[in-house]
PDB file of N, CA and C in Angstrom:
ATOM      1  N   UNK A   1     102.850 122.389  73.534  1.00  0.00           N
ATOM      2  CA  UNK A   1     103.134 123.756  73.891  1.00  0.00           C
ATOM      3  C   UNK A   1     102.179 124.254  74.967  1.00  0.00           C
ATOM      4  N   UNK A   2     101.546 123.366  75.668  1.00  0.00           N
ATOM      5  CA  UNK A   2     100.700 123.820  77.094  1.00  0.00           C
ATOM      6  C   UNK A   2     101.015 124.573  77.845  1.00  0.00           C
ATOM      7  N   UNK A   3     100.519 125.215  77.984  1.00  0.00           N
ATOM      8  CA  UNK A   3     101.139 126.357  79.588  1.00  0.00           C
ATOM      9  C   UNK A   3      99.541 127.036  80.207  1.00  0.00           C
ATOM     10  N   UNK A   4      99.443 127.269  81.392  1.00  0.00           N
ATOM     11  CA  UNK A   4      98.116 127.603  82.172  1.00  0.00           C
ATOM     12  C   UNK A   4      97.790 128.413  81.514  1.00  0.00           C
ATOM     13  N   UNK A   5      96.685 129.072  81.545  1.00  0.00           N
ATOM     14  CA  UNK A   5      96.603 130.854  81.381  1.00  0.00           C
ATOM     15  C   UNK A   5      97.293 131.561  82.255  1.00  0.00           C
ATOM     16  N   UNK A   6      97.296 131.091  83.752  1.00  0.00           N
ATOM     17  CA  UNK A   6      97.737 131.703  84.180  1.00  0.00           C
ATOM     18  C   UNK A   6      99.278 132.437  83.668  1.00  0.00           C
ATOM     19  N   UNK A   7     100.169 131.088  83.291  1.00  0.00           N
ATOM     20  CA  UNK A   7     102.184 131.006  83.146  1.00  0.00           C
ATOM     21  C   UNK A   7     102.026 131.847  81.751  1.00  0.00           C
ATOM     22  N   UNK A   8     101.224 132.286  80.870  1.00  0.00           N
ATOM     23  CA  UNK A   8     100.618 132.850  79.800  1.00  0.00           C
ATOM     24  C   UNK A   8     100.557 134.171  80.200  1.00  0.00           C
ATOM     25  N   UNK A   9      99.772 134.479  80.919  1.00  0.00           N
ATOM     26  CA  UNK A   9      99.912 135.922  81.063  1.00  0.00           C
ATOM     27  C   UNK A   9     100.621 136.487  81.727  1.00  0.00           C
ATOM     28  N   UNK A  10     101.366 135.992  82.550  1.00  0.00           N
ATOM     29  CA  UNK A  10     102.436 136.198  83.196  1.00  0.00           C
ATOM     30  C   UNK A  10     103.911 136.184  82.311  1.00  0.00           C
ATOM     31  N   UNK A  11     103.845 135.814  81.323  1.00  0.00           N
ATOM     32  CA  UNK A  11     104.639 135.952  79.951  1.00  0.00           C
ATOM     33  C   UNK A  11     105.954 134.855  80.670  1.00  0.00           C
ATOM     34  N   UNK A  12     105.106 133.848  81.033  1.00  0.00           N
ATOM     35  CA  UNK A  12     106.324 132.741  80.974  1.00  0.00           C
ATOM     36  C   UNK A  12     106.416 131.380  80.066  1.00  0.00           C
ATOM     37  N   UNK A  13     106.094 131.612  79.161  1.00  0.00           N
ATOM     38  CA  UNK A  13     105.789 130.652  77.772  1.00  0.00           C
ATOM     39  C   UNK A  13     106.549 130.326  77.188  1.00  0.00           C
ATOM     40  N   UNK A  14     107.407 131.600  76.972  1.00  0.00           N
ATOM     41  CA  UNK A  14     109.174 130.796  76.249  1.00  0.00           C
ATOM     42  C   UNK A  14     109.501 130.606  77.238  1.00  0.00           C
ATOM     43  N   UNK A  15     109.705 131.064  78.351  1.00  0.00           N
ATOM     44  CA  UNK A  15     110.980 130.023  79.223  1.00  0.00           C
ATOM     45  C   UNK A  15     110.280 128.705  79.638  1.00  0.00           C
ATOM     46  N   UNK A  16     109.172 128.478  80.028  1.00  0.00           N
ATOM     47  CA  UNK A  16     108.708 126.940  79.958  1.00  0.00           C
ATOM     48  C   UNK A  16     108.921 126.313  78.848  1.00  0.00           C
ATOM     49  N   UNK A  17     108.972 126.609  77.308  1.00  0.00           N
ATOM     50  CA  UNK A  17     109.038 125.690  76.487  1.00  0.00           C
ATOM     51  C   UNK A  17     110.197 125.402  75.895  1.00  0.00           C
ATOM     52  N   UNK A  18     111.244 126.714  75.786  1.00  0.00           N
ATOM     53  CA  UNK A  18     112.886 126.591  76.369  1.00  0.00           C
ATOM     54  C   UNK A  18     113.337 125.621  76.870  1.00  0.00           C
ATOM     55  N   UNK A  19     112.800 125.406  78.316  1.00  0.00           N
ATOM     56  CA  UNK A  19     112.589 124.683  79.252  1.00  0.00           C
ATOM     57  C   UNK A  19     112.776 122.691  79.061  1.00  0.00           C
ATOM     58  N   UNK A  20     112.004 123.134  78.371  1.00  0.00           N
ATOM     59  CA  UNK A  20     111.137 121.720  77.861  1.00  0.00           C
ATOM     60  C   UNK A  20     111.541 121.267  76.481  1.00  0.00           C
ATOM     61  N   UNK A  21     112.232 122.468  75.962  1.00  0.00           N
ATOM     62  CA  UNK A  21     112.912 121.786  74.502  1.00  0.00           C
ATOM     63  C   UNK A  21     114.445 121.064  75.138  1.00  0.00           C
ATOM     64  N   UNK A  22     115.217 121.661  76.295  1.00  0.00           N
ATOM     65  CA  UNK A  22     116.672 121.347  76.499  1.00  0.00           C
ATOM     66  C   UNK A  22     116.092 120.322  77.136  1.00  0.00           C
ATOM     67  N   UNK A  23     115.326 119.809  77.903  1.00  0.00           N
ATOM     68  CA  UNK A  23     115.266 118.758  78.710  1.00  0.00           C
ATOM     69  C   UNK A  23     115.276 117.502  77.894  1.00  0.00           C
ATOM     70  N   UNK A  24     113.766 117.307  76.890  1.00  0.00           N
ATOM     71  CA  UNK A  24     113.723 116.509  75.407  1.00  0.00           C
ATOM     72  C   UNK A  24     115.205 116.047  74.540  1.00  0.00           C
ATOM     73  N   UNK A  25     115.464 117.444  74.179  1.00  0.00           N
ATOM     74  CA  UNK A  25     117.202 117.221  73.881  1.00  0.00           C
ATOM     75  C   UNK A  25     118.298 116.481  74.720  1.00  0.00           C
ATOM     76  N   UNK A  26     118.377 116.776  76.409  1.00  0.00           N
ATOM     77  CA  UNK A  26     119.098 115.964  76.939  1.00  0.00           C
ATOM     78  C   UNK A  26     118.387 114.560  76.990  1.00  0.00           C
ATOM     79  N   UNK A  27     117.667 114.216  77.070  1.00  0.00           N
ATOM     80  CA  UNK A  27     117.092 113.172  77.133  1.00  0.00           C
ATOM     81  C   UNK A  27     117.154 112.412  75.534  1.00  0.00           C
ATOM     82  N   UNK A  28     116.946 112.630  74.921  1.00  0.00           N
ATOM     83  CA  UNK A  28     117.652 112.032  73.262  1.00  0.00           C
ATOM     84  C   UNK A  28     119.063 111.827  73.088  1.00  0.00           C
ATOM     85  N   UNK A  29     119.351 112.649  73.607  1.00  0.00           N
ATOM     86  CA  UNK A  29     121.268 112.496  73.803  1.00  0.00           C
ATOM     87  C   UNK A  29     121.675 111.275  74.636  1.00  0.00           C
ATOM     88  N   UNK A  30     120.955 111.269  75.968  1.00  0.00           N
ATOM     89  CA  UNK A  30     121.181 110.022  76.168  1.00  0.00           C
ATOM     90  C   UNK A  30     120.528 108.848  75.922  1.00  0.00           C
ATOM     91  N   UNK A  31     119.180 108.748  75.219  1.00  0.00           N
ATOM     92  CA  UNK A  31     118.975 107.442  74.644  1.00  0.00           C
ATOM     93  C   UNK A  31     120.144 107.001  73.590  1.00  0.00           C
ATOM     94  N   UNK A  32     120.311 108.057  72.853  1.00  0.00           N
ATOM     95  CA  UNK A  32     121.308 108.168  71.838  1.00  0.00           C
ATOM     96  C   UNK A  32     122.316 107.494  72.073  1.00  0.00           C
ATOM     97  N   UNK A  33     122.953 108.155  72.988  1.00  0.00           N
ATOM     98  CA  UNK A  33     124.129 107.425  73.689  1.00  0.00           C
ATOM     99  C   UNK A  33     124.123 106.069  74.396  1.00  0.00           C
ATOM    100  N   UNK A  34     123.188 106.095  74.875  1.00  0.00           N
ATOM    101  CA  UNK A  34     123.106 104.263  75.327  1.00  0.00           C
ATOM    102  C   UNK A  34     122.680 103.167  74.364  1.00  0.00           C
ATOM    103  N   UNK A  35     121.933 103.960  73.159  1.00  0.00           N
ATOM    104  CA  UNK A  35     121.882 102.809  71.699  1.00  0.00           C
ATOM    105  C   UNK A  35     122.639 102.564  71.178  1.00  0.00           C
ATOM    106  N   UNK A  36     123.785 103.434  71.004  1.00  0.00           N
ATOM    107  CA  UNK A  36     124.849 103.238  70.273  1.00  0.00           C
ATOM    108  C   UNK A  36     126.073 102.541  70.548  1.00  0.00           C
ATOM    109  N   UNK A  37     125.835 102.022  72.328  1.00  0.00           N
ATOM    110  CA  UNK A  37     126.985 101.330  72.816  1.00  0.00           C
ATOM    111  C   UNK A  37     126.852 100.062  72.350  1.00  0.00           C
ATOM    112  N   UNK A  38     128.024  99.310  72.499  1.00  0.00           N
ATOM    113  CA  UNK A  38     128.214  98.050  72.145  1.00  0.00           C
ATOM    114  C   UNK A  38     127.197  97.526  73.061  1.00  0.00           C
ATOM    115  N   UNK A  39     126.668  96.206  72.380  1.00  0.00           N
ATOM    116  CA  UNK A  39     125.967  95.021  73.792  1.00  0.00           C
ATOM    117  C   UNK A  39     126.749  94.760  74.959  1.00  0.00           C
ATOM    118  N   UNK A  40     127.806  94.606  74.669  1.00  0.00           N
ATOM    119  CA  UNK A  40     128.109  94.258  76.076  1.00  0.00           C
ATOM    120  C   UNK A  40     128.720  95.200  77.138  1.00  0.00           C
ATOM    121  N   UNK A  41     128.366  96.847  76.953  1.00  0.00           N
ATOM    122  CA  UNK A  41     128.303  97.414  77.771  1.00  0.00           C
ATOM    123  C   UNK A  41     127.423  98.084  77.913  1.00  0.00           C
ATOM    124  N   UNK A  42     126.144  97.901  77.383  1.00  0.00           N
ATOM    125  CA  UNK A  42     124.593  98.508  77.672  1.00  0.00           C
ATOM    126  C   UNK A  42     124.597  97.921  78.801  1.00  0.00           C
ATOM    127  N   UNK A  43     123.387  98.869  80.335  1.00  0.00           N
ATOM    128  CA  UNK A  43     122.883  98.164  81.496  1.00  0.00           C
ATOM    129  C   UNK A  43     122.510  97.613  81.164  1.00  0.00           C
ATOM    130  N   UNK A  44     122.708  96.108  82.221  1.00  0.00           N
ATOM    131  CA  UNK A  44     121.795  95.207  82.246  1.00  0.00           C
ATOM    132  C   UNK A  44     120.874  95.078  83.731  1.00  0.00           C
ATOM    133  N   UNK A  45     120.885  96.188  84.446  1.00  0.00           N
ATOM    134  CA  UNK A  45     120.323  95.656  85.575  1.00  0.00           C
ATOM    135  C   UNK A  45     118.721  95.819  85.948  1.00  0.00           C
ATOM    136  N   UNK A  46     118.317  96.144  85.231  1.00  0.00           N
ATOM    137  CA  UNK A  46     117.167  96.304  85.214  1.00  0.00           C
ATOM    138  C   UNK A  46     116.598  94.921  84.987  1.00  0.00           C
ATOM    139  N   UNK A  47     117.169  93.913  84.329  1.00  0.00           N
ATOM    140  CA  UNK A  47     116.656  92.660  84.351  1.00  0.00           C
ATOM    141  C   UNK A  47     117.306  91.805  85.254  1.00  0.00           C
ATOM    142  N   UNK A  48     118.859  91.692  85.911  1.00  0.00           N
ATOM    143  CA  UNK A  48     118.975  91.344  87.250  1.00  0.00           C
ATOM    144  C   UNK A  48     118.565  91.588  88.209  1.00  0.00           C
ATOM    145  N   UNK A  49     117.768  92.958  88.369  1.00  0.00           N
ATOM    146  CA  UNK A  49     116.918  93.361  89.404  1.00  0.00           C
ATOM    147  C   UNK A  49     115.670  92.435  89.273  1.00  0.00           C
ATOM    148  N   UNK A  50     114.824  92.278  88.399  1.00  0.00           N
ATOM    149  CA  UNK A  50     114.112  91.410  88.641  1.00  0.00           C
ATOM    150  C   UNK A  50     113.992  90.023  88.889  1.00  0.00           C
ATOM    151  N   UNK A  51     115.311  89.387  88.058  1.00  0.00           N
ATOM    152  CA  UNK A  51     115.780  87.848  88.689  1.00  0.00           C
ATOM    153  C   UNK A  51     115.928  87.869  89.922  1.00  0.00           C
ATOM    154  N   UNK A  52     116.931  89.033  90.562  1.00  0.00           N
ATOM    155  CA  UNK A  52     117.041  88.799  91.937  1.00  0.00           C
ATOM    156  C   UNK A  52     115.696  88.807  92.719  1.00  0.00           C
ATOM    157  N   UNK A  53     114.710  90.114  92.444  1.00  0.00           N
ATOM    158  CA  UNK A  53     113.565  89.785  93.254  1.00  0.00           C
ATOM    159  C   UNK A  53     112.654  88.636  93.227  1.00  0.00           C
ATOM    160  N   UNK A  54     112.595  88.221  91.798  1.00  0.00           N
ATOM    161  CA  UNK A  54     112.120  86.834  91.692  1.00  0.00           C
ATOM    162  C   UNK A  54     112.829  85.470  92.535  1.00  0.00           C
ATOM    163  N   UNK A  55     113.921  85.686  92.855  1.00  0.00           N
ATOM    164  CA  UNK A  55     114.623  84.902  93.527  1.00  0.00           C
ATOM    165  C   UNK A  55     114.701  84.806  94.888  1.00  0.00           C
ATOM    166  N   UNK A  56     114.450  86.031  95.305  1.00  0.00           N
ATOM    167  CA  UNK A  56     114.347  86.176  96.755  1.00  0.00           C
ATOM    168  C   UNK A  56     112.802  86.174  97.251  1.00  0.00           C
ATOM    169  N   UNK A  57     112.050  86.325  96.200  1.00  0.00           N
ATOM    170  CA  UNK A  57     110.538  85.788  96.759  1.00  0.00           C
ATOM    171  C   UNK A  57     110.258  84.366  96.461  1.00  0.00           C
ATOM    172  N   UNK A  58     110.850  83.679  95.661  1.00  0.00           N
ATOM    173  CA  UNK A  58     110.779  82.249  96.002  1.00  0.00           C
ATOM    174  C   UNK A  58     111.703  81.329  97.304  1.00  0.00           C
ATOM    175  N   UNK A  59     112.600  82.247  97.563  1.00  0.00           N
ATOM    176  CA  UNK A  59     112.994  81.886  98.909  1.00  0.00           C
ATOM    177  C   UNK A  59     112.838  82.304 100.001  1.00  0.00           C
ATOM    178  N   UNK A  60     111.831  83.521 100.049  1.00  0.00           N
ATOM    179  CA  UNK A  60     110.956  83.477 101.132  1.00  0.00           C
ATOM    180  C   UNK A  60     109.801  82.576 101.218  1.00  0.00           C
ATOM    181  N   UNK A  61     109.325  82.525 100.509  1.00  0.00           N
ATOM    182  CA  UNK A  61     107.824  81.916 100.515  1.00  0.00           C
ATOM    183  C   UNK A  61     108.127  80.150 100.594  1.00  0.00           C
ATOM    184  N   UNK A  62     109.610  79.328 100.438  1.00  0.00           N
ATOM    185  CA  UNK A  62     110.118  78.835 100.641  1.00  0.00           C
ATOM    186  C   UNK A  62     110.146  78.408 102.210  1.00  0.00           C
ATOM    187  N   UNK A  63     110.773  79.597 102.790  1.00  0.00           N
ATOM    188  CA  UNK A  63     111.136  79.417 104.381  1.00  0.00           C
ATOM    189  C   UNK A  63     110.075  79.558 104.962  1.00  0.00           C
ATOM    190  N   UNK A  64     108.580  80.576 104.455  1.00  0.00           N
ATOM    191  CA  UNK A  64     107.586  80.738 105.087  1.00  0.00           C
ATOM    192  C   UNK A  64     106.642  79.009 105.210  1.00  0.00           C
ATOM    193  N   UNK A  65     107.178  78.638 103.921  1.00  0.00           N
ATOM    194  CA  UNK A  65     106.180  77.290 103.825  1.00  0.00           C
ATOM    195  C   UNK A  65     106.920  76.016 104.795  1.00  0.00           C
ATOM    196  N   UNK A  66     107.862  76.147 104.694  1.00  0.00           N
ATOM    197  CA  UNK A  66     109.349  74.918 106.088  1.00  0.00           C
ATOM    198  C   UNK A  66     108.715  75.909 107.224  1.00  0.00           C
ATOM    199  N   UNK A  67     108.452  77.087 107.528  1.00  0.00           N
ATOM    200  CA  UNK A  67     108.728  77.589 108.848  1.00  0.00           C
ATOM    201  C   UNK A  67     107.152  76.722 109.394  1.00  0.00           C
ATOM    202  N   UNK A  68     106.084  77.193 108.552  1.00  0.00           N
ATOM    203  CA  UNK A  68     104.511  76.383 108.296  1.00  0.00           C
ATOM    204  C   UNK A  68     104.470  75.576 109.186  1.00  0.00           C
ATOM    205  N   UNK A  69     105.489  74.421 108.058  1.00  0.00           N
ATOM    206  CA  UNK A  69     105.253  73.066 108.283  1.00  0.00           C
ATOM    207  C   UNK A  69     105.940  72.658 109.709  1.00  0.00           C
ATOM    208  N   UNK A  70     107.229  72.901 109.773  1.00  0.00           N
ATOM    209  CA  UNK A  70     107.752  73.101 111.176  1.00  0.00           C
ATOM    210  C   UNK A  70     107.023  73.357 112.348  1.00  0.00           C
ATOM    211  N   UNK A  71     106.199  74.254 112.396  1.00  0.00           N
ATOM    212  CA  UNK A  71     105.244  74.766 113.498  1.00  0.00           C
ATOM    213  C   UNK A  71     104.517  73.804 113.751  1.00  0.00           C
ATOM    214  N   UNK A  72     103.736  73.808 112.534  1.00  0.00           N
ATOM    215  CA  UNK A  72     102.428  72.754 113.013  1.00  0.00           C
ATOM    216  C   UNK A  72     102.807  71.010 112.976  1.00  0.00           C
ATOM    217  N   UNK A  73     104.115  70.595 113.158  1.00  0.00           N
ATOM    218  CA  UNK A  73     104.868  69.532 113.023  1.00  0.00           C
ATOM    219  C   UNK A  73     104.980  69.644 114.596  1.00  0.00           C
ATOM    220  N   UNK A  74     105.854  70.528 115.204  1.00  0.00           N
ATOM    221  CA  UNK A  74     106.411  70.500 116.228  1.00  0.00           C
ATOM    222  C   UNK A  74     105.906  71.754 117.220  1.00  0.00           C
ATOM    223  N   UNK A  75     105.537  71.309 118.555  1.00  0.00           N
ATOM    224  CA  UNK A  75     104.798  72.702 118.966  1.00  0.00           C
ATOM    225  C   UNK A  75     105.817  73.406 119.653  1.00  0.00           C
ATOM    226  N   UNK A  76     107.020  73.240 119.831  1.00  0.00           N
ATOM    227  CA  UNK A  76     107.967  73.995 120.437  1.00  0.00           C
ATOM    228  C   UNK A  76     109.291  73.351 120.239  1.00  0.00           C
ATOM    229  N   UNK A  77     110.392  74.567 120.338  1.00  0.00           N
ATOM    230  CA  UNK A  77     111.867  74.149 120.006  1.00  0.00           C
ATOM    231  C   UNK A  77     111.986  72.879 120.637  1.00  0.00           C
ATOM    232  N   UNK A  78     111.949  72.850 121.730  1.00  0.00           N
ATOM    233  CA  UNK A  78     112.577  71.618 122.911  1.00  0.00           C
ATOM    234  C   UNK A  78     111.841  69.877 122.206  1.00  0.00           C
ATOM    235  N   UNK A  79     110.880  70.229 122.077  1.00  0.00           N
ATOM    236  CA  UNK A  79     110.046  68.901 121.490  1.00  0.00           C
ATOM    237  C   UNK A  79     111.141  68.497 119.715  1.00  0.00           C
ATOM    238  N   UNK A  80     111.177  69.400 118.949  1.00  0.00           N
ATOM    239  CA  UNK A  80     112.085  69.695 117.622  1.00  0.00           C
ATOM    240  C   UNK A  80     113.435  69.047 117.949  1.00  0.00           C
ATOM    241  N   UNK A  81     113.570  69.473 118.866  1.00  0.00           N
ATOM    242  CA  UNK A  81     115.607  68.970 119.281  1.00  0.00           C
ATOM    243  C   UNK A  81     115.187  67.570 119.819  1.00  0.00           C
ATOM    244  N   UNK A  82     114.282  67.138 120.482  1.00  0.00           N
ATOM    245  CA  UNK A  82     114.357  66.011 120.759  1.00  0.00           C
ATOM    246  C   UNK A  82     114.000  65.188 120.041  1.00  0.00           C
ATOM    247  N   UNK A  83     113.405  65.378 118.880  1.00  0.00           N
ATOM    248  CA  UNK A  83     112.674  64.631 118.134  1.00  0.00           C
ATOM    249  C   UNK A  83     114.243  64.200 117.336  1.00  0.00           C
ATOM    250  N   UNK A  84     115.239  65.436 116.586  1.00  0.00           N
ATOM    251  CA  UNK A  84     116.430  65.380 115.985  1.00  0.00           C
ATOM    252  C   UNK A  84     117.286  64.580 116.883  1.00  0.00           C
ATOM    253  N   UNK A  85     117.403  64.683 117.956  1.00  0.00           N
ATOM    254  CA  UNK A  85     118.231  63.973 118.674  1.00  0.00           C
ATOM    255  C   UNK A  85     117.527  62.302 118.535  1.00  0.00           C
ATOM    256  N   UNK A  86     116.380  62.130 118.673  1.00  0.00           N
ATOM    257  CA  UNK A  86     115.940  60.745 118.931  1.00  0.00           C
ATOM    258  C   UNK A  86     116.848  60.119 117.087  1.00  0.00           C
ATOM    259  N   UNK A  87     116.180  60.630 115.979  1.00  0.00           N
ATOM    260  CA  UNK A  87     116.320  60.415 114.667  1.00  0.00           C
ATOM    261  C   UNK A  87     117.747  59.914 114.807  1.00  0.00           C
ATOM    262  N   UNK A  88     118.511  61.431 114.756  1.00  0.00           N
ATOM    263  CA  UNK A  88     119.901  60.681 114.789  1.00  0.00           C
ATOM    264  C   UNK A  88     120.160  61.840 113.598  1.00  0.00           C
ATOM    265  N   UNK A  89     121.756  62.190 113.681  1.00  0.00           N
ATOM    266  CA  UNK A  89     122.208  62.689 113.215  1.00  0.00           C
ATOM    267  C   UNK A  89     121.994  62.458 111.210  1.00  0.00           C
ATOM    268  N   UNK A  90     122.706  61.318 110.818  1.00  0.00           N
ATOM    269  CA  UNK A  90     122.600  60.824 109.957  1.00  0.00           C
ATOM    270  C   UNK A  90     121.179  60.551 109.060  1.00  0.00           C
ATOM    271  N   UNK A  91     120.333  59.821 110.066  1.00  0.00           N
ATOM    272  CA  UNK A  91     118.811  59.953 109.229  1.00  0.00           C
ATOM    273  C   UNK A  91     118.578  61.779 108.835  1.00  0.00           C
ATOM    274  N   UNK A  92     118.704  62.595 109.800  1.00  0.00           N
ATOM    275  CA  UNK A  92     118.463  63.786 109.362  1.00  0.00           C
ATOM    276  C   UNK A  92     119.319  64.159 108.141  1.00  0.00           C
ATOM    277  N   UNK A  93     120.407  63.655 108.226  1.00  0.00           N
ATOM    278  CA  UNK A  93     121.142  64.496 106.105  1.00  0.00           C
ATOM    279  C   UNK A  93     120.278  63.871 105.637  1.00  0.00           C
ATOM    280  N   UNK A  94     119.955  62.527 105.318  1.00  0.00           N
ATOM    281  CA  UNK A  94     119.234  61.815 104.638  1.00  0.00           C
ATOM    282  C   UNK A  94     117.578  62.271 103.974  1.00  0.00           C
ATOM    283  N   UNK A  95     117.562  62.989 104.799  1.00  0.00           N
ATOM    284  CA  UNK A  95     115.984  64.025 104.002  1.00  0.00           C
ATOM    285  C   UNK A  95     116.419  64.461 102.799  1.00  0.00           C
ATOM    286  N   UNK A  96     115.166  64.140 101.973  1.00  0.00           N
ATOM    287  CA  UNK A  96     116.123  64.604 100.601  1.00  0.00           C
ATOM    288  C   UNK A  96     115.417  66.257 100.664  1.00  0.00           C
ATOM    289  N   UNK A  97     114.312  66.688 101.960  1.00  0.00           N
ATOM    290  CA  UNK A  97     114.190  67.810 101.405  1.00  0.00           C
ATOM    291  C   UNK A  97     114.749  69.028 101.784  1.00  0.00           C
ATOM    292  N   UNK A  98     116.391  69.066 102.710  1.00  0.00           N
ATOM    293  CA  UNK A  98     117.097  70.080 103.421  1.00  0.00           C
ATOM    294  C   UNK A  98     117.771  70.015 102.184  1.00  0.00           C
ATOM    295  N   UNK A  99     118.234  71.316 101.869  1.00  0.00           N
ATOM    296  CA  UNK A  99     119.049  71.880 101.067  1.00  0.00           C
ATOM    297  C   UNK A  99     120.681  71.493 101.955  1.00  0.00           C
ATOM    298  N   UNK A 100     121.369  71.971 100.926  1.00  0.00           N
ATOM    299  CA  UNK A 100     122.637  71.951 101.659  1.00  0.00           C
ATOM    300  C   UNK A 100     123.166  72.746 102.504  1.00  0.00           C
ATOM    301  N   UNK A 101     123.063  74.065 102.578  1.00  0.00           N
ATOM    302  CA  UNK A 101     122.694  74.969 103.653  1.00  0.00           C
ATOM    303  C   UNK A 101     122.054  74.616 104.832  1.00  0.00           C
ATOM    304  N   UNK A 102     120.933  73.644 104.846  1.00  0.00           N
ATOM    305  CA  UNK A 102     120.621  73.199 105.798  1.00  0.00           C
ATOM    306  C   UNK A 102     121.131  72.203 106.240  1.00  0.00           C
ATOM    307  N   UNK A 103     121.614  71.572 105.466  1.00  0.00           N
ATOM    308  CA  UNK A 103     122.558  69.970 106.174  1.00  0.00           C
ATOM    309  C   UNK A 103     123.632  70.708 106.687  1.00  0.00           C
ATOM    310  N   UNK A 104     124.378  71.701 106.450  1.00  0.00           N
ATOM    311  CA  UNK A 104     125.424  72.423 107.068  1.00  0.00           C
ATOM    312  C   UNK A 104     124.913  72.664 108.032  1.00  0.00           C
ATOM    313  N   UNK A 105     124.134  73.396 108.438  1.00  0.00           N
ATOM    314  CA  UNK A 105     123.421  73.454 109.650  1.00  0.00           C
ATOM    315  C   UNK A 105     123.491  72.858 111.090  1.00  0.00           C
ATOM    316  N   UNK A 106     122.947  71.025 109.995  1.00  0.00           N
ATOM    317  CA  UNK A 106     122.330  70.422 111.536  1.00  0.00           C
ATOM    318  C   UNK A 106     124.139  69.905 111.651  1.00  0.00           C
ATOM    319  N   UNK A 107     124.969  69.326 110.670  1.00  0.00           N
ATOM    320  CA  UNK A 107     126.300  68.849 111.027  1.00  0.00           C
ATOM    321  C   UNK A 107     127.086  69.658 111.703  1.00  0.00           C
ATOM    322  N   UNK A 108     127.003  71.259 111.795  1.00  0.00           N
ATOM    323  CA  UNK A 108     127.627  72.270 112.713  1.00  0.00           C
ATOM    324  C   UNK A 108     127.132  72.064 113.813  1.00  0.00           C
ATOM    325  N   UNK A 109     125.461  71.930 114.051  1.00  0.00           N
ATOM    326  CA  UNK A 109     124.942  72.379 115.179  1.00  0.00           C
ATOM    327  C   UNK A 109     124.358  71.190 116.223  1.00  0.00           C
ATOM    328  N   UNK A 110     124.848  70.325 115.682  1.00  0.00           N
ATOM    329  CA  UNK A 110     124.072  68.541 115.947  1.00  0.00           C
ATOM    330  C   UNK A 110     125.141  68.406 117.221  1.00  0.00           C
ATOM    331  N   UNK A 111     126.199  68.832 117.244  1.00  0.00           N
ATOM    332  CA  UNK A 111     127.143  68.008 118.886  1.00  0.00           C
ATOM    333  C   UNK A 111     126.395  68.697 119.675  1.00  0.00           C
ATOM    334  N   UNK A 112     125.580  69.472 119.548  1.00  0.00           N
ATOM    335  CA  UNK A 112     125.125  70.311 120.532  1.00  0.00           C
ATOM    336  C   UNK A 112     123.648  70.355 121.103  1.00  0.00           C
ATOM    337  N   UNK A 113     123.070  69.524 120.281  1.00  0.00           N
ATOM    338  CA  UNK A 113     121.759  68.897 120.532  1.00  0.00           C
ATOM    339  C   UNK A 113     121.952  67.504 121.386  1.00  0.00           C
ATOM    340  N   UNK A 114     121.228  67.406 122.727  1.00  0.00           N
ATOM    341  CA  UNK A 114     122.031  66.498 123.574  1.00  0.00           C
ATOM    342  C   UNK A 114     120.509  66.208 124.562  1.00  0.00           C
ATOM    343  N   UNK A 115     120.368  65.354 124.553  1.00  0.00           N
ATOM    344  CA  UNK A 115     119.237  64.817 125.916  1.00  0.00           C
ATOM    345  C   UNK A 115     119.199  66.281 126.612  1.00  0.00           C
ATOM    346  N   UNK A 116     119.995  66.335 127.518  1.00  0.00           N
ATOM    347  CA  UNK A 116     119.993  67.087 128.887  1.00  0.00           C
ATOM    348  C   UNK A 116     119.587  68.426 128.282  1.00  0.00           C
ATOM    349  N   UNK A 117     120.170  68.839 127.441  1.00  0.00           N
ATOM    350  CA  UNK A 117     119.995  70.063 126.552  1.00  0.00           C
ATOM    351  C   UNK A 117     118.333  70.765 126.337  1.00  0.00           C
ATOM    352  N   UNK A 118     118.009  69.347 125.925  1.00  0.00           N
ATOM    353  CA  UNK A 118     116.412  69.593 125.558  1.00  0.00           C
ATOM    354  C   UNK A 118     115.065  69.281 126.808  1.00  0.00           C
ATOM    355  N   UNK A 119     115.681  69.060 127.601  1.00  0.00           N
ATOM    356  CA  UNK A 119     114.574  69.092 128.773  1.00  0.00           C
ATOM    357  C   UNK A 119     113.638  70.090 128.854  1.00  0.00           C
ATOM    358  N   UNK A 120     112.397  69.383 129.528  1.00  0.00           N
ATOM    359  CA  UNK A 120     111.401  71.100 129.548  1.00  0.00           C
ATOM    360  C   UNK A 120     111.980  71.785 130.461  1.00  0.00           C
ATOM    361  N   UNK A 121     111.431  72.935 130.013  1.00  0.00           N
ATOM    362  CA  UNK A 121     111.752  74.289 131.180  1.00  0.00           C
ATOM    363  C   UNK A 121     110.979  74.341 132.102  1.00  0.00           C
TER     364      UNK A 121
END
């Protein structure tokens, strides 16, 4: 039943605690109401929200650690394409560590990696 001195002498004490009793009440009404639903239509997203963020920070930190290794592998695109082009199409699926997303990738994007292509600038 807190209220300042000030909201006190100003004789606003019942309507703050008025206030504060309907709010309590709506707020019980709806715990109320969301305990009483069946399981399988209580939210659940409050815990898909966190799978998903858990999911999307392991696949950043994922691409940050390939982007890493990539860099300090290869010091520039043109050197990267030539290196893929020397390998060969095929040895590259053969990494067991590209996802399939990434083998889609180089098989879309591989006719297009070509000697002449990769020359320095």
């Amino acid at each position: 039943d807190y209220v300042t001195p000030q909201q006190a002498h100003d004789g606003l004490r019942p309507t703050i605690l008025e206030h504060r009793r309907v709010k309590k009440l709506a707020q019980r009404n709806r715990h109320r109401g969301e305990n009483q639903k069946p399981a399988h239509q209580k939210q659940t997203i409050p815990n898909n929200d966190r799978l998903l963020r858990s999911v999307i920070i392991r696949l950043l930190r994922s691409l940050i650690q390939k982007r890493a290794d990539f860099e300090a592998r290869y010091e520039n695109l043109h050197a990267a394409l030539a290196a893929i082009n020397r390998v060969g199409k095929d040895a590259v699926l053969q990494l067991p560590a590209l996802s399939n997303f990434e083998k889609y990738i180089v098989c879309h994007f591989f006719e297009g990696i070509e000697p002449a292509s990769v020359s320095e600038p």
